[in-house]
Protein backbone atom coordinates (compact mmCIF):
# COMPACT_ATOMS: atom_id res chain seq x y z
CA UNK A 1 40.11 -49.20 -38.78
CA UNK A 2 40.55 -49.24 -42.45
CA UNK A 3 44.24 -48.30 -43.87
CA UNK A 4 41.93 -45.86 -46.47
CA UNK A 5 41.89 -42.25 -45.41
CA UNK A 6 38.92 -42.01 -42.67
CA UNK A 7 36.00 -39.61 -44.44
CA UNK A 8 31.76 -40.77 -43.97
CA UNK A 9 29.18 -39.58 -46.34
CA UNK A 10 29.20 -35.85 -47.00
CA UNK A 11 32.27 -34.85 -45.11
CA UNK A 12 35.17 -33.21 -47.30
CA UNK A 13 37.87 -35.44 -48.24
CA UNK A 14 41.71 -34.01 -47.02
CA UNK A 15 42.31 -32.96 -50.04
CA UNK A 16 39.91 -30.52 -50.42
CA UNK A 17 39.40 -29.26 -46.96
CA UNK A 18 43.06 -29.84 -45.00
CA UNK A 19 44.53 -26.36 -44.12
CA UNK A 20 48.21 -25.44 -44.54
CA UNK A 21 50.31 -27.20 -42.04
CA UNK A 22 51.29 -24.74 -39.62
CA UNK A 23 55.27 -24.77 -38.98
CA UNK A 24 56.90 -26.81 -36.58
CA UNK A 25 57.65 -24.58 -33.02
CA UNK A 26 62.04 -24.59 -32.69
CA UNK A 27 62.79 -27.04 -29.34
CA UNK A 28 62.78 -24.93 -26.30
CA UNK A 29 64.04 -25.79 -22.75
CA UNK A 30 61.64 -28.10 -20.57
CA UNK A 31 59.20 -26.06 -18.30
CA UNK A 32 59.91 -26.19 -14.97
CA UNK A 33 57.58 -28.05 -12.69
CA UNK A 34 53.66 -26.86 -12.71
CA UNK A 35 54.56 -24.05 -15.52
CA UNK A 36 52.46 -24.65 -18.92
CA UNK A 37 53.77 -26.68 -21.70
CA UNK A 38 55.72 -24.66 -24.61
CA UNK A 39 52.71 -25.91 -26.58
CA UNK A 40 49.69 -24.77 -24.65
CA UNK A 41 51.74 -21.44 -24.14
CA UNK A 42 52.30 -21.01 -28.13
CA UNK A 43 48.35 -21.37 -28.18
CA UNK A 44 48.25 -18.60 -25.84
CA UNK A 45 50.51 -15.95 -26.86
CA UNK A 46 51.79 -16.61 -30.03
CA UNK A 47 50.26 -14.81 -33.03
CA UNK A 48 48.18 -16.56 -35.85
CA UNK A 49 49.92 -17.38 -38.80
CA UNK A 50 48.16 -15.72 -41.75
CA UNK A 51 44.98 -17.47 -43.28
CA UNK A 52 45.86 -19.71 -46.11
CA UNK A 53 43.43 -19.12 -48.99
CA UNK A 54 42.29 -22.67 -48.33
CA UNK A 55 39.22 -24.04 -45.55
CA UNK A 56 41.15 -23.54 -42.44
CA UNK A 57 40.35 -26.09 -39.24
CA UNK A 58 40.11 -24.98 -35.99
CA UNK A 59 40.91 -26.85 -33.22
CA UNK A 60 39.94 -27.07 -29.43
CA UNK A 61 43.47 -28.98 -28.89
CA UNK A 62 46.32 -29.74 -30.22
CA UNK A 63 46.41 -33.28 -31.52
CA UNK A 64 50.21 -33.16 -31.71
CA UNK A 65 50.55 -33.50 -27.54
CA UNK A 66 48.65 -36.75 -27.34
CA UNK A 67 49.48 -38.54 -31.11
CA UNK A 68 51.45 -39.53 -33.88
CA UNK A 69 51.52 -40.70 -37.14
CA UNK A 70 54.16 -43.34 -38.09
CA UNK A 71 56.01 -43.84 -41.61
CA UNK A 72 53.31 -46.57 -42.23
CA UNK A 73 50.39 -43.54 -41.63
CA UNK A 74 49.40 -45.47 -38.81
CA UNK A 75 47.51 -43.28 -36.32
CA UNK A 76 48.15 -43.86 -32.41
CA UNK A 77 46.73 -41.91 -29.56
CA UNK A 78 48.88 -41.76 -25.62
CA UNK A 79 46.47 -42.64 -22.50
CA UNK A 80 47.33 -43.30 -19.22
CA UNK A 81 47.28 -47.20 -20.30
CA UNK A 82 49.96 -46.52 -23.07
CA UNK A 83 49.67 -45.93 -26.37
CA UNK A 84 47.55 -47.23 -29.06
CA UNK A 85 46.55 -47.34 -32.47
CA UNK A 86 43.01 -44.69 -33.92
CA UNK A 87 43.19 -45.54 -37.74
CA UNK A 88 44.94 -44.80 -40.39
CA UNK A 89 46.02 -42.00 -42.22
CA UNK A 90 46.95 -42.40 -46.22
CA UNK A 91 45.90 -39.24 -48.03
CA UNK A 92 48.07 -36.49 -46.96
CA UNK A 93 50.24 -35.02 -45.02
CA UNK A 94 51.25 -36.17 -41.27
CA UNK A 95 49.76 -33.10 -39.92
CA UNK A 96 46.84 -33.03 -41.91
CA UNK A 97 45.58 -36.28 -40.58
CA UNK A 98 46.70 -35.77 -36.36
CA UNK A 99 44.27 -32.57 -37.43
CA UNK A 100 41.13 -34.83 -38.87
CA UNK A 101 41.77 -37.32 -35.67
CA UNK A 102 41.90 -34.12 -33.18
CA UNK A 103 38.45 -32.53 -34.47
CA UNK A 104 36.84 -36.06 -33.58
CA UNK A 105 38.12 -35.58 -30.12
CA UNK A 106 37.73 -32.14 -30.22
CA UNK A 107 33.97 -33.48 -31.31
CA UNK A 108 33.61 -35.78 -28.16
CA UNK A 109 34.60 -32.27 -26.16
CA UNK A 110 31.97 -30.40 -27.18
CA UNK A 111 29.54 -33.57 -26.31
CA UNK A 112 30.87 -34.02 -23.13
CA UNK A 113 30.52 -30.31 -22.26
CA UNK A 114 26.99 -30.42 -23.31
CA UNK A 115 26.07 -32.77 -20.37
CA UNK A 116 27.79 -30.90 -18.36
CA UNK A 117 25.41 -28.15 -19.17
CA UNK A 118 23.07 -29.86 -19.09
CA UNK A 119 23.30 -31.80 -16.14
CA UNK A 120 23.26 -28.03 -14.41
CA UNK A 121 20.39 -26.80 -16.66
CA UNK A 122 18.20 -29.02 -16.86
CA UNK A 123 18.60 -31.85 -13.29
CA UNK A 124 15.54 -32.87 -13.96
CA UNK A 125 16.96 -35.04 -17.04
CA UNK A 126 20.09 -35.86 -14.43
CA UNK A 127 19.31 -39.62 -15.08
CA UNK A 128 19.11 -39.46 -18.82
CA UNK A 129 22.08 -37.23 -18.89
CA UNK A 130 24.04 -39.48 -16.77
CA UNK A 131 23.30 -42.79 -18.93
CA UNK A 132 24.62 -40.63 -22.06
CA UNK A 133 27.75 -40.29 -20.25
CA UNK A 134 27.76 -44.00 -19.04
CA UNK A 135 27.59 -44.85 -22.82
CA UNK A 136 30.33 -42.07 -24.27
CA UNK A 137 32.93 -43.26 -21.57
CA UNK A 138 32.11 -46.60 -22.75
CA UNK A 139 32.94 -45.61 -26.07
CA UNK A 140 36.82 -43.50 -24.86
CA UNK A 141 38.48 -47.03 -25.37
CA UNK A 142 38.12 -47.44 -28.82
CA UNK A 143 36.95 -43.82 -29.39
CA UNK A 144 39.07 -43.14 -33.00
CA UNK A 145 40.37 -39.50 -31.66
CA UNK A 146 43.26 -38.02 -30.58
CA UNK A 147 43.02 -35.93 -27.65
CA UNK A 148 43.59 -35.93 -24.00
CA UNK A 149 40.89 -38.97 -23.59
CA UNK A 150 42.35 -39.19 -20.06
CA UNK A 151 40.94 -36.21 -18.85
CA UNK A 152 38.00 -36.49 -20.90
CA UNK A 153 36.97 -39.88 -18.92
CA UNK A 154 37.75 -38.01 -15.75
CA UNK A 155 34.92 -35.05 -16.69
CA UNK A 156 32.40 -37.63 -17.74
CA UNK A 157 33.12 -39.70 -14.56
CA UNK A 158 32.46 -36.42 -12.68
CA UNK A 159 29.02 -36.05 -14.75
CA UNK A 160 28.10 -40.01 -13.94
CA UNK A 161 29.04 -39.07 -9.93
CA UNK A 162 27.64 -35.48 -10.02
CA UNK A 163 24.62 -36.97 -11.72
CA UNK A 164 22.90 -39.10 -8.42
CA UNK A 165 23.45 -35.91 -6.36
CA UNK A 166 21.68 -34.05 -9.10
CA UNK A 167 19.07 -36.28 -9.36
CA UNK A 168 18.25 -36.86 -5.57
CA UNK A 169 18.42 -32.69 -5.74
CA UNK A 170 16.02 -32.29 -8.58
CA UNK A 171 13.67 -35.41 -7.03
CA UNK A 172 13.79 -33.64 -3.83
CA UNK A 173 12.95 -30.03 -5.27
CA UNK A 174 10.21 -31.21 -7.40
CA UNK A 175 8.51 -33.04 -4.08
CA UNK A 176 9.35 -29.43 -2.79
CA UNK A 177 7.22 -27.74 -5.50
CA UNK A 178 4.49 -30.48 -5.71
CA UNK A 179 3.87 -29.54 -2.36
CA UNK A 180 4.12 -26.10 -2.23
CA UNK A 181 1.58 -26.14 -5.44
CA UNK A 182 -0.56 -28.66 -3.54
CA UNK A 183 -0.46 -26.27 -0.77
CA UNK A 184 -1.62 -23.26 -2.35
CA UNK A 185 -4.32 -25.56 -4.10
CA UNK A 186 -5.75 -26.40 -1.27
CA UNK A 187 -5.35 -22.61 0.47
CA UNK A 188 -7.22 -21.51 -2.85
CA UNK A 189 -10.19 -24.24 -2.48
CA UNK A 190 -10.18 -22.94 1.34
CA UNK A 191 -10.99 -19.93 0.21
CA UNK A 192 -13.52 -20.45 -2.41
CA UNK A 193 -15.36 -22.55 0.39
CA UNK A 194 -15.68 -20.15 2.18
CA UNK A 195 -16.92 -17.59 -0.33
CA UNK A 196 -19.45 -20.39 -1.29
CA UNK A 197 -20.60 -20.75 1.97
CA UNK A 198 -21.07 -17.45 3.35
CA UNK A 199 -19.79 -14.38 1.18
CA UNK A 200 -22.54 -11.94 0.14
CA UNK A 201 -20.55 -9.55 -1.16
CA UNK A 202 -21.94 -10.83 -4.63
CA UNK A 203 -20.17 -8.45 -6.88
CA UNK A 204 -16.23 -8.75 -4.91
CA UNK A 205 -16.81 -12.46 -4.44
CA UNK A 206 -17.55 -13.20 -8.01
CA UNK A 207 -15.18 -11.21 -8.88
CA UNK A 208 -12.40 -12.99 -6.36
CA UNK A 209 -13.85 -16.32 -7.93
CA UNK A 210 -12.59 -15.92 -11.03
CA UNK A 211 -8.99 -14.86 -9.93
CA UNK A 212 -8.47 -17.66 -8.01
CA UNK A 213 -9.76 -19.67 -11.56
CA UNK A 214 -6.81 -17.38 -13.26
CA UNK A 215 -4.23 -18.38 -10.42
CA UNK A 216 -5.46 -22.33 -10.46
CA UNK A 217 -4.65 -22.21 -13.75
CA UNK A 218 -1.36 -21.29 -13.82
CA UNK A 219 -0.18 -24.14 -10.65
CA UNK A 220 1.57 -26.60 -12.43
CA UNK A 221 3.44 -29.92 -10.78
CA UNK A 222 0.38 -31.96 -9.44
CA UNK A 223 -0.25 -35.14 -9.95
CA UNK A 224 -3.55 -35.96 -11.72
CA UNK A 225 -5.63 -37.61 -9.06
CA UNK A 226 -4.39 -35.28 -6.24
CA UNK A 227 -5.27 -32.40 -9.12
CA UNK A 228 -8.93 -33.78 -9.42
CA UNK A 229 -9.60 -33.82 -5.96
CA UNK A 230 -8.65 -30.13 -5.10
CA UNK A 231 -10.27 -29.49 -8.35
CA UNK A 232 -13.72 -31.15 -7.61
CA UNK A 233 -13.52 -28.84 -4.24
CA UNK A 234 -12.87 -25.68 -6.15
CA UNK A 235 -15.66 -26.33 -8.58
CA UNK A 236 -18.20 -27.88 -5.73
CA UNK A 237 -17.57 -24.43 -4.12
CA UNK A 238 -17.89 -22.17 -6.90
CA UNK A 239 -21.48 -24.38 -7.37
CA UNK A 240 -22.37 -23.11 -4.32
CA UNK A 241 -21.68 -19.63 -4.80
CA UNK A 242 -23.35 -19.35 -7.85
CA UNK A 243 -26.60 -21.30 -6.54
CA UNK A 244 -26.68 -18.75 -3.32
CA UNK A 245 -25.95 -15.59 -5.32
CA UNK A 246 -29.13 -16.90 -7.87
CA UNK A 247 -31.15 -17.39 -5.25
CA UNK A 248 -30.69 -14.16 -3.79
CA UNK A 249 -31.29 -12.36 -6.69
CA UNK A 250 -34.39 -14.45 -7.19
CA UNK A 251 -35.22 -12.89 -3.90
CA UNK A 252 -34.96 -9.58 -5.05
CA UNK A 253 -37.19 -9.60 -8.37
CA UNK A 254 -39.97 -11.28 -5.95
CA UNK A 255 -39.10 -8.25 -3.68
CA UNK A 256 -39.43 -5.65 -6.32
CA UNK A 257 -42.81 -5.96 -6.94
CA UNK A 258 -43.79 -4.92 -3.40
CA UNK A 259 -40.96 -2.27 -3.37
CA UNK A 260 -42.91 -0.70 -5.67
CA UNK A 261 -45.95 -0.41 -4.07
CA UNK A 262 -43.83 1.30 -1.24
CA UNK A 263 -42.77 3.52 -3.14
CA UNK A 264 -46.34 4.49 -5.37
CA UNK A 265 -47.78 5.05 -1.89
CA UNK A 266 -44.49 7.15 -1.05
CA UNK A 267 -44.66 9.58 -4.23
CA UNK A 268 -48.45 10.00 -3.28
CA UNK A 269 -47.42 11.26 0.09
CA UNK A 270 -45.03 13.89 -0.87
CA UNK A 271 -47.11 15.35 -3.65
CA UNK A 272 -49.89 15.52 -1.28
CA UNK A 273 -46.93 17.63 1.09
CA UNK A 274 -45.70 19.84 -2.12
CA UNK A 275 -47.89 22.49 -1.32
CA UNK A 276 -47.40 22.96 2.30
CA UNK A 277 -46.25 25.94 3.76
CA UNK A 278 -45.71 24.68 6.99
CA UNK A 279 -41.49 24.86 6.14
CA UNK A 280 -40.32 23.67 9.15
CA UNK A 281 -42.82 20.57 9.88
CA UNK A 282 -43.41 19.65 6.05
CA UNK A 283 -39.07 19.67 5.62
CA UNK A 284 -38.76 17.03 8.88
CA UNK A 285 -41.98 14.85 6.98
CA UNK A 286 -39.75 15.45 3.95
CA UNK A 287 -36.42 14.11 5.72
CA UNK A 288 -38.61 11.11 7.09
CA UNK A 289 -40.03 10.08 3.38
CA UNK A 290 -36.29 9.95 1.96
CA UNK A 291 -35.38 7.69 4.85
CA UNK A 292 -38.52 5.48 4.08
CA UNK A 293 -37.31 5.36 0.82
CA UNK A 294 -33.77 4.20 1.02
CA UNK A 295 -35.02 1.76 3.54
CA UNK A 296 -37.80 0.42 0.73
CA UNK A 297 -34.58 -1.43 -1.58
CA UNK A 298 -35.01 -1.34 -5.18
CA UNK A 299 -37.79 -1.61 -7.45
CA UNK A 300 -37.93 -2.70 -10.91
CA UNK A 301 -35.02 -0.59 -12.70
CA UNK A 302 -37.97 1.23 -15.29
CA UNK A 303 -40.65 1.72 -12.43
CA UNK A 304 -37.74 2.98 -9.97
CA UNK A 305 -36.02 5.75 -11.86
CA UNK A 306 -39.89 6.58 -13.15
CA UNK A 307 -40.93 6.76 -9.00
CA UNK A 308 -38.47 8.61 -8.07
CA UNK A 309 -38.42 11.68 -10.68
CA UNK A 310 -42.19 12.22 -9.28
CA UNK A 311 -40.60 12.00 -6.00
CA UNK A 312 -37.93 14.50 -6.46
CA UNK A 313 -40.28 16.60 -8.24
CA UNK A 314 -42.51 16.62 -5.31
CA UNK A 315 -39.70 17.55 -3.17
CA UNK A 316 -38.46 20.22 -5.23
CA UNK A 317 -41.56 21.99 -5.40
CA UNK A 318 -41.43 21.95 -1.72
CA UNK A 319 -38.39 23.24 -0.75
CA UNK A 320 -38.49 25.44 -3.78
CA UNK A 321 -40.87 27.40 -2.35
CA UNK A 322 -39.59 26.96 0.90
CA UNK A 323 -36.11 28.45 -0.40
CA UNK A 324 -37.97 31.78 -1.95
CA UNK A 325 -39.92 32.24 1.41
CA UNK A 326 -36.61 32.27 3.04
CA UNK A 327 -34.94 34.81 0.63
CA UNK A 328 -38.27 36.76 1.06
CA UNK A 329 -37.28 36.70 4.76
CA UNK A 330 -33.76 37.49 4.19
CA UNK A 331 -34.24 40.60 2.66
CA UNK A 332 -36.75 41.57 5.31
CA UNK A 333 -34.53 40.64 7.88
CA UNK A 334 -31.67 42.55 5.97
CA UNK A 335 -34.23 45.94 6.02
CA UNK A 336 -34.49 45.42 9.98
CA UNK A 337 -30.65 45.31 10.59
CA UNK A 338 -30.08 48.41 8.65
CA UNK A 339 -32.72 49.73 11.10
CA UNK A 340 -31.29 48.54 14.36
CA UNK A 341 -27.93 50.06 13.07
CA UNK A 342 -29.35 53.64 12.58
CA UNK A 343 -31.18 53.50 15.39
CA UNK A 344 -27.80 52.71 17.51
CA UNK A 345 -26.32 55.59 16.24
CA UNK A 346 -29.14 57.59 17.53
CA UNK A 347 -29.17 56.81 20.92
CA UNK A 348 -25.30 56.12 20.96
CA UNK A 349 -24.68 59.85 21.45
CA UNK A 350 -27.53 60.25 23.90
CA UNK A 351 -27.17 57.70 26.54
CA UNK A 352 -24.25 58.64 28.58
CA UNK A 353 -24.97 57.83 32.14
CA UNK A 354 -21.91 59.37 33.88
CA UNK A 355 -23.15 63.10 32.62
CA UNK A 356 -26.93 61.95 33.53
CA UNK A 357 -27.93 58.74 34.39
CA UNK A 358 -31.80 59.90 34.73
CA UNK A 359 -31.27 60.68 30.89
CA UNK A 360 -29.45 57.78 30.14
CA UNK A 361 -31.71 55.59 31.34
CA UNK A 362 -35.17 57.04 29.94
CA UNK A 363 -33.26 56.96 26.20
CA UNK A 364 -32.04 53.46 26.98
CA UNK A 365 -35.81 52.28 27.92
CA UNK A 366 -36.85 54.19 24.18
CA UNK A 367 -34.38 52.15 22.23
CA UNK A 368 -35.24 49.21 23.65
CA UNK A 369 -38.91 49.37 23.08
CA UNK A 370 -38.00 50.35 19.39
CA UNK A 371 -35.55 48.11 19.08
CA UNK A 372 -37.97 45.30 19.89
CA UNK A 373 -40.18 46.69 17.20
CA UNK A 374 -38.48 46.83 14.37
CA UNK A 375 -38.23 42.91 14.78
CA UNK A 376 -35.69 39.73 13.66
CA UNK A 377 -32.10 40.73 12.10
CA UNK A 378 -29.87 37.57 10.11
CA UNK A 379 -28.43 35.36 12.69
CA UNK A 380 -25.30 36.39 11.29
CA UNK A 381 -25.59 39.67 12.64
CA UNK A 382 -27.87 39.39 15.16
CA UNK A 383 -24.16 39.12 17.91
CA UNK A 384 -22.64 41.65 16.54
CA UNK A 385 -26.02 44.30 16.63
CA UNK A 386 -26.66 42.05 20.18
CA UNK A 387 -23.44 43.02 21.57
CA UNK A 388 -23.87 46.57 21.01
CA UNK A 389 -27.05 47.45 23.00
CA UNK A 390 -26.06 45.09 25.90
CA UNK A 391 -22.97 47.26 26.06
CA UNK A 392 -25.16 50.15 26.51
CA UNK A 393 -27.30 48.49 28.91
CA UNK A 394 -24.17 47.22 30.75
CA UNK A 395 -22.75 50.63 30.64
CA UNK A 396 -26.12 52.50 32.25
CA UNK A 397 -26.31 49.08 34.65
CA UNK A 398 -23.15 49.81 35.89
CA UNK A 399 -23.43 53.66 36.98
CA UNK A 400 -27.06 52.74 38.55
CA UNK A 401 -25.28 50.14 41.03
CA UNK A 402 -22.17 52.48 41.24
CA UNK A 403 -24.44 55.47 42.41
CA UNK A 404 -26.66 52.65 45.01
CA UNK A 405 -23.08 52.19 46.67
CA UNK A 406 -22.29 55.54 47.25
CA UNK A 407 -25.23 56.00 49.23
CA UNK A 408 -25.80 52.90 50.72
CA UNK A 409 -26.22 53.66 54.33
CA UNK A 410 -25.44 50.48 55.61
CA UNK A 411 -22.18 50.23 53.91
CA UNK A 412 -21.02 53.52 55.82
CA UNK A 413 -22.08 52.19 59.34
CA UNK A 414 -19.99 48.77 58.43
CA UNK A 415 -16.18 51.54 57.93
CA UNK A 416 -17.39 53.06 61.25
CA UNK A 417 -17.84 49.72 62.94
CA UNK A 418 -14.29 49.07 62.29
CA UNK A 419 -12.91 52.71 63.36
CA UNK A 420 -15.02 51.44 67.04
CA UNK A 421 -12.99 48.32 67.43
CA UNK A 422 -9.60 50.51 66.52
CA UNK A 423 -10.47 52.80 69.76
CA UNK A 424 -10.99 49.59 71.74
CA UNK A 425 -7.76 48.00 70.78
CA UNK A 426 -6.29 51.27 71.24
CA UNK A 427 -7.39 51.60 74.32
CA UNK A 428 -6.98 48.33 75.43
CA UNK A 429 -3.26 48.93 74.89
CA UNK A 430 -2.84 52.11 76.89
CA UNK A 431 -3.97 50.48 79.81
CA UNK A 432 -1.86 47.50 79.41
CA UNK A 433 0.53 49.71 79.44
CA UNK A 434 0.10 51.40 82.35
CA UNK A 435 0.04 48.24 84.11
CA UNK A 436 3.10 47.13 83.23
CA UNK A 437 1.85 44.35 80.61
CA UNK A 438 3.99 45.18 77.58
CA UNK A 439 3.64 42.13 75.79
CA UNK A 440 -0.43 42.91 76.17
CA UNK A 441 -0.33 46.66 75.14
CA UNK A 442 1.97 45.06 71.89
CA UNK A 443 -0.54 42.71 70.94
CA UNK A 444 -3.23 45.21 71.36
CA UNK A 445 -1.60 47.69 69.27
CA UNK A 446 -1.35 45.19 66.57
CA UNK A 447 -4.99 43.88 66.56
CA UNK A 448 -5.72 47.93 66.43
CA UNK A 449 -3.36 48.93 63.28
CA UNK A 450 -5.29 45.35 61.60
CA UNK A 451 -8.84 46.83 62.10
CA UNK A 452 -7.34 50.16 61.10
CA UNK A 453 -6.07 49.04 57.36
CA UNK A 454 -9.49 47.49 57.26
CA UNK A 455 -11.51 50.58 58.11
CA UNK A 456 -9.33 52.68 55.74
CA UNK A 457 -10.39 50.00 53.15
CA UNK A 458 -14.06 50.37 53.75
CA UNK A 459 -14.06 53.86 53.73
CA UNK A 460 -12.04 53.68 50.40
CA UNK A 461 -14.83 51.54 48.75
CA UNK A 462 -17.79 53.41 49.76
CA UNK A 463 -15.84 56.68 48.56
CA UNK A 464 -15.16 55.22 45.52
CA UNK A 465 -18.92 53.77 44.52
């Protein structure tokens, strides 16, 4: 080290750039065991002196723990091996130069703490980063700095240890990706086989294609030849693809040509139908045509839309007419209903078959015949109008089979039938009686109230027809 005062090219000499020596701290007790030195607690707490108006040098430590400078400016630095001698110091004050000394240590600080950031942001440079801390501990012993160098060859022993694990970590993580990305490769080339080889959903598969092209794209980590490979299988299969999907379409511009003959001989057909007025048979030959058609494909885009507007002309003019007819009918239809319901209200009043059911049923058979006549009502009316005549059918129905029973003859001789077997049972039981059989004449009494409920029942019906 030369006994001049330690500047390089550029760098202000002390003179010019050496801040105000701050003032010495007054002694204070020793710290007791594990507490912080009076020094690093003065950085901590104590305030700031004032800025001088001169450059003032800030410092990551404080040079003054771990140096001196002797009456011959002689600079020395305290390790853990003793003490020994940094430079020299000859152009100011004591203070000034333990200050130049400390920002060179404070320097190798700020490198070491680099690769210590480094070595955690970036592990895949763990083996550079761990020979640039090989080479700046080899540099500690005769590093010209004053500073803690102890501790400073502790962290960059730490990076040089830390750095294999890093390494082996990184190494082990990019196998990790390189495989993963070789997976999905491969998963994506899978795929695109099999589009090649059997997808004919032209339009989704092309479309699929070129996403898995935007994905491949973005797969980083391979190695080249591995990269080719999965590559050539990618592109062999999107070959493929593109050869079946031409050919297909090749297929269909042959095809086209006879589509359109289908459908010129189609068109003819329905014209020759537009006319009809056979609606319900020439509407099912219309149904039929339109499934011929679909079924026919495409033919060529000009000749196609040109087809099918004489086509749907065609069928227009059809069901055109076919849809006037029907409102023709409608209103007709509409005329009869209004009939049917005036001609209930007529006969509603007249048909009442408990004051005459002669009557009652002469005006029903008029209304029917009439109501026949007048013809077809809209189906949705036809219930409701339905429902009202059958009620007055139902209604003269009913007192005609209501009147039968009341003079059904053989419905009488059943109730007297059953008054004959109460006498029998009856008598049965007074004889049982007088003979002493009491459990006979109780049975018999029993069977004879029975069959006398039911011949009150029978009597009740026909009475009641």
């Amino acid at each position: 080290m030369s006994d001049q005062s330690p500047t390089t090219p550029g760098e202000a000499t002390p003179e010019a750039s050496a801040p105000t020596p701050a003032p010495t701290p007054a002694p204070t007790p020793g710290p007791r065991p594990g507490a912080p030195s009076p020094a690093a607690l003065a950085r901590k707490v104590a305030p700031r002196p004032a800025a001088a108006p001169e450059t003032r040098i800030v410092r990551a430590s404080d040079p003054s723990e771990w140096g001196r400078i002797d009456e011959n400016g002689s600079v020395f630095v305290r390790t853990s091996d003793g003490e020994r001698q940094v430079g020299s110091w000859q152009a100011g004050a004591p203070e000034e130069g333990l200050a130049h000394f400390g920002l060179r240590y404070d320097d190798m600080v700020a490198e070491v703490a680099l690769l210590e950031a480094r070595l955690q942001s970036h592990p895949q440079d763990a083996k550079k980063t761990r020979a640039s801390a090989e080479s700046l501990a080899a540099q500690l012993p005769t590093a010209a700095a004053v500073g803690d160098l102890d501790a400073l060859g502790t962290r960059l022993a730490a990076v040089v240890e830390r750095s294999g694990a890093v390494e082996v970590e990184a190494r082990q993580r990019k196998d990790e990706e390189r495989a993963a990305a070789i997976a999905r490769k491969e998963a994506l080339a899978a795929e695109a086989e099999e589009i090649g080889e059997s997808s004919t959903q032209w339009k989704a598969a092309g479309d699929r294609l070129r996403e898995i092209l935007d994905e491949w794209k973005t797969i980083r980590g391979i190695d080249r030849k591995t990269d080719d490979a999965l590559w050539k299988r990618f592109s062999k299969a999107r070959e493929a693809f593109n050869r079946r999907r031409g050919s297909h379409f090749a297929d269909l511009d042959r095809n086209r040509a006879s589509v359109k003959r289908v459908k010129e001989e189609l068109v003819e057909r329905a014209e020759a139908l537009s006319l009809s007025t056979d609606w319900n048979d020439t509407a099912t030959a219309f149904r039929r045509l339109m499934d011929e058609w679909k079924a026919a494909g495409r033919a060529p885009r000009e000749a196609d839309d040109a087809l099918w507007k004489r086509f749907k002309a065609a069928q227009d003019t059809f069901f055109d007419a076919r849809h006037a007819a029907a409102a023709e009918r409608d209103a007709e239809f509409e005329g009869n209903a209004d009939a049917k319901e005036a001609l209930l209200a007529d006969y509603a009043g007249r048909i009442d078959p408990e004051k005459n059911l002669a009557a009652a049923r002469s005006a029903l058979r008029e209304l029917q015949t009439r109501w026949e006549e007048i013809g077809k009502v809209p189906r949705e009316k036809m219930g409701q109008l339905e429902g009202r005549i059958r009620a007055l059918e139902k209604s003269v129905s009913d007192a005609a089979d209501a009147e039968w029973r009341r003079t059904d003859p053989e419905a009488k001789a059943r109730a007297a039938q059953f008054w004959v077997r109460v006498d029998d049972f009856e008598e049965q039981a007074a004889k049982a009686e007088a003979a002493g059989k009491s459990k006979d004449a109780e049975k018999a009494r029993a069977q004879a109230v029975q069959w006398k409920e039911w011949a009150q029942a029978a009597e009740k019906a026909v009475d009641t027809r």
